[in-house]
N, C-alpha and C. Protein backbone atom coordinates (compact mmCIF):
# COMPACT_ATOMS: atom_id res chain seq x y z
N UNK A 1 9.57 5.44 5.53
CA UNK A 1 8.98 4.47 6.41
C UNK A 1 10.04 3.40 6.73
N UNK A 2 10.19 3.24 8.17
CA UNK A 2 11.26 2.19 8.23
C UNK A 2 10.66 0.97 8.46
N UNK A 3 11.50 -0.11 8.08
CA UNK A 3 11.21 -1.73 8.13
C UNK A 3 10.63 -2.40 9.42
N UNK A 4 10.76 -1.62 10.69
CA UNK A 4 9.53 -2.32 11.40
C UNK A 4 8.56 -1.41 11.53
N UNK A 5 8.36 -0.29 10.77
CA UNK A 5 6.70 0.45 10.69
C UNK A 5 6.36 -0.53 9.44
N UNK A 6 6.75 -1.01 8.53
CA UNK A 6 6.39 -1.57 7.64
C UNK A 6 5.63 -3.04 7.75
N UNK A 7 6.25 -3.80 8.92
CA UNK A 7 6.35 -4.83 9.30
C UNK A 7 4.76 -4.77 10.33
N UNK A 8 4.98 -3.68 10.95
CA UNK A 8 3.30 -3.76 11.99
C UNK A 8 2.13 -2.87 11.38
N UNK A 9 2.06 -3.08 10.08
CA UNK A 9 1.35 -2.18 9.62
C UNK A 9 -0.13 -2.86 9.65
N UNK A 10 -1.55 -3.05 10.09
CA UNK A 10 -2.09 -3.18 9.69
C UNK A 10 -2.58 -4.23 8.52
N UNK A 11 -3.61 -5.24 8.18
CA UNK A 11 -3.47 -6.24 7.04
C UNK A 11 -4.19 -4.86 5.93
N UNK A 12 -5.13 -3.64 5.80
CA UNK A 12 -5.58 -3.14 5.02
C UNK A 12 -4.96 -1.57 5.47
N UNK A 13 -4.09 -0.96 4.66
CA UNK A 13 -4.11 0.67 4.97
C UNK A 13 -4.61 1.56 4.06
N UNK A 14 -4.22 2.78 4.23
CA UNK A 14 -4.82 4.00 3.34
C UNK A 14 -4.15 3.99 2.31
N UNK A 15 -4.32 5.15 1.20
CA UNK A 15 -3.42 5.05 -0.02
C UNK A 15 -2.46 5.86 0.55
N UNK A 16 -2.72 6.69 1.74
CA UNK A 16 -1.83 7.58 1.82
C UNK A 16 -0.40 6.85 2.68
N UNK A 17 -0.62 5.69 3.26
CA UNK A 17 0.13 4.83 4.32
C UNK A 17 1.10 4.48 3.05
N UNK A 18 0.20 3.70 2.63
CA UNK A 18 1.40 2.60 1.33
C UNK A 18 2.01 3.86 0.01
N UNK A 19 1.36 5.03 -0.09
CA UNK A 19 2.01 5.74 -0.86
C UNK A 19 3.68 6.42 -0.51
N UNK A 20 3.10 6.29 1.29
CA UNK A 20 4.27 6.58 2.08
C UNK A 20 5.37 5.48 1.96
N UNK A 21 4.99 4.34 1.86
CA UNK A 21 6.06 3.18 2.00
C UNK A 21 6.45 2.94 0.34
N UNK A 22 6.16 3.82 -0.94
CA UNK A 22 6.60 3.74 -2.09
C UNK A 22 7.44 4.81 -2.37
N UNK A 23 7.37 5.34 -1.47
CA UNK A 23 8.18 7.00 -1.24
C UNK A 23 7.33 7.79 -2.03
N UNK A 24 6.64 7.68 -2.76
CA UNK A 24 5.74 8.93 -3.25
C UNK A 24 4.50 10.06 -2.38
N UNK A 25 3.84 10.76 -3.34
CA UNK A 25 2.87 11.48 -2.35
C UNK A 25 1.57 11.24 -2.45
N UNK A 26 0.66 10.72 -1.86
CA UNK A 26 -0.56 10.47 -2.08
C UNK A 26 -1.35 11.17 -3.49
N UNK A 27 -0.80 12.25 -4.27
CA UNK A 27 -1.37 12.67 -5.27
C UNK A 27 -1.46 11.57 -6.91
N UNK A 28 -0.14 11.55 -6.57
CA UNK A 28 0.66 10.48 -7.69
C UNK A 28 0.52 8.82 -7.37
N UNK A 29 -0.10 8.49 -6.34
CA UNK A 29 -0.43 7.00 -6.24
C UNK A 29 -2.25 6.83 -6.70
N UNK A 30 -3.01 7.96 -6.23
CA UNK A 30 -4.38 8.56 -6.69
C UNK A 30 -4.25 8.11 -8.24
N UNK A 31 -3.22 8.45 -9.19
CA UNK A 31 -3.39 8.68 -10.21
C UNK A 31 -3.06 7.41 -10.75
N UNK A 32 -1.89 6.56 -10.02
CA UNK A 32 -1.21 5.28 -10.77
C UNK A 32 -2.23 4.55 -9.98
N UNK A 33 -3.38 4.66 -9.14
CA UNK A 33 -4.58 3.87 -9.02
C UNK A 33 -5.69 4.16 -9.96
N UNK A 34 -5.89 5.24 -10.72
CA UNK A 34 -7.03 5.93 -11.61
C UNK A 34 -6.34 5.03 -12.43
N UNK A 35 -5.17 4.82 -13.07
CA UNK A 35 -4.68 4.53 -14.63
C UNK A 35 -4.83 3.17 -14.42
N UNK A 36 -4.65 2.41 -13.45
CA UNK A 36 -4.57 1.01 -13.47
C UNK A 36 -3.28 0.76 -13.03
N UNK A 37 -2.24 1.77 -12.96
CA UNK A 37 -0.64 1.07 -12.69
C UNK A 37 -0.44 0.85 -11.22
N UNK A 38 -1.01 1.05 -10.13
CA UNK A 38 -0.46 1.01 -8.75
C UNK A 38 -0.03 -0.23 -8.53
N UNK A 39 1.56 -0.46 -7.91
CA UNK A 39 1.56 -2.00 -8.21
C UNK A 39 1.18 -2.81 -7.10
N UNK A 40 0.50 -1.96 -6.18
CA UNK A 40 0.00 -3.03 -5.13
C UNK A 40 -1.43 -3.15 -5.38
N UNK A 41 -2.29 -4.12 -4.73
CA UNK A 41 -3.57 -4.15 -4.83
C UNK A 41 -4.28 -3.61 -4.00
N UNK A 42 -5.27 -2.74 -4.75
CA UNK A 42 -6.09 -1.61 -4.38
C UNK A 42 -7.45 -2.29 -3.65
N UNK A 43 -8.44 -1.82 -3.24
CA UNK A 43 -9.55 -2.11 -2.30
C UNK A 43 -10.44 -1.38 -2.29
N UNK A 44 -11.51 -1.22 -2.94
CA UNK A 44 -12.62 0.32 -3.34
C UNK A 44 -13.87 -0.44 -1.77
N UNK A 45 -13.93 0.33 -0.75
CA UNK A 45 -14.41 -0.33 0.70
C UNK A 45 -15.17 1.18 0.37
N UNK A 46 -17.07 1.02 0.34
CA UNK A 46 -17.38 1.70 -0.02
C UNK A 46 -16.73 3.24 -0.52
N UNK A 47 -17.03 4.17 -0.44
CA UNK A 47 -16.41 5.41 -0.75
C UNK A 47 -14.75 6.12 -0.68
N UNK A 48 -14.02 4.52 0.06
CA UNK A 48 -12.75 5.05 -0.07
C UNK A 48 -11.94 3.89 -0.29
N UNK A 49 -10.58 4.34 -1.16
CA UNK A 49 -9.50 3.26 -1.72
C UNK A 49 -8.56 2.77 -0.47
N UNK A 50 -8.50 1.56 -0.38
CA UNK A 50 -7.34 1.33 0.65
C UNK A 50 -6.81 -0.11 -0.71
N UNK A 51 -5.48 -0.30 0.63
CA UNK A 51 -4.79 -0.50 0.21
C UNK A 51 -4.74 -2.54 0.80
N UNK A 52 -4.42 -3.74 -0.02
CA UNK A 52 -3.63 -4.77 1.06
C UNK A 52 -2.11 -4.47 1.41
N UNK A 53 -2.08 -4.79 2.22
CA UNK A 53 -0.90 -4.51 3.02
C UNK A 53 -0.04 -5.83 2.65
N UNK A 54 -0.65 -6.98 2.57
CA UNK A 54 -0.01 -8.57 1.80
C UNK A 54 0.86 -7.77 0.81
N UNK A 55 0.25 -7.63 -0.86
CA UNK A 55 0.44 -6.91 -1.88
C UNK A 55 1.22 -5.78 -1.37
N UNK A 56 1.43 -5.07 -0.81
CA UNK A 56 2.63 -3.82 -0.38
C UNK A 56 3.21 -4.71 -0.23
N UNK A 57 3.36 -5.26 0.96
CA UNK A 57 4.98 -6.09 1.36
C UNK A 57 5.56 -7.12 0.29
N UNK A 58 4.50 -7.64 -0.37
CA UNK A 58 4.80 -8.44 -1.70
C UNK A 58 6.03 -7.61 -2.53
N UNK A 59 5.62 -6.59 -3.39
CA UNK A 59 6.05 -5.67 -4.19
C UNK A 59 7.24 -5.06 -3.51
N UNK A 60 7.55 -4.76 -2.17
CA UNK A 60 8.58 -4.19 -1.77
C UNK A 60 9.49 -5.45 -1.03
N UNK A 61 9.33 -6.64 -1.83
CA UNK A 61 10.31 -7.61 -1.55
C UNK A 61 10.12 -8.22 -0.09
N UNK A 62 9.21 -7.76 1.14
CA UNK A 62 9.18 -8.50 2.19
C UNK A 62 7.94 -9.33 2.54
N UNK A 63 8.78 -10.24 3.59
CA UNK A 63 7.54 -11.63 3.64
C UNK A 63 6.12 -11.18 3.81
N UNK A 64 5.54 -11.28 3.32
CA UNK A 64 3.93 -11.07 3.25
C UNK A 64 3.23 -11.74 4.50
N UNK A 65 3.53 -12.63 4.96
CA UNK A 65 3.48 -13.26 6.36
C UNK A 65 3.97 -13.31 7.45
N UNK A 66 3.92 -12.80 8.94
CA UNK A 66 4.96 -12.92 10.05
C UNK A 66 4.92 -13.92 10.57
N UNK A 67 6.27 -14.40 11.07
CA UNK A 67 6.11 -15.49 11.83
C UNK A 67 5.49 -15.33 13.13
């Protein structure tokens, strides 16, 4: 994922979006969300996990806010 897909992403995405921007595969972020380790903050929106997008950009070092 490059730095301005990162940048217009949405304030809430899928696990599969931000699993993409951790370089992993949606199987293995499923699981570091089951264990408690995912290091961004998760979102249970009835029947499915998303993701904040704040918390992604937090964790991968960029401003959490645009100007």
């Amino acid at each position: 994922m490059t730095l301005r897909e990162l940048l217009d992403l949405p304030a809430i995405v899928s696990v599969e979006t931000a699993a993409r921007a951790f370089g992993i595969g949606r199987n293995k972020a499923m699981d570091l969300i089951r264990s408690g380790d995912f290091p961004a903050k998760t979102l249970q929106l009835g029947g499915t996990m998303k993701v904040s997008t704040a918390s992604l950009r937090e964790v991968l070092g960029l401003p959490t806010v645009l100007p």
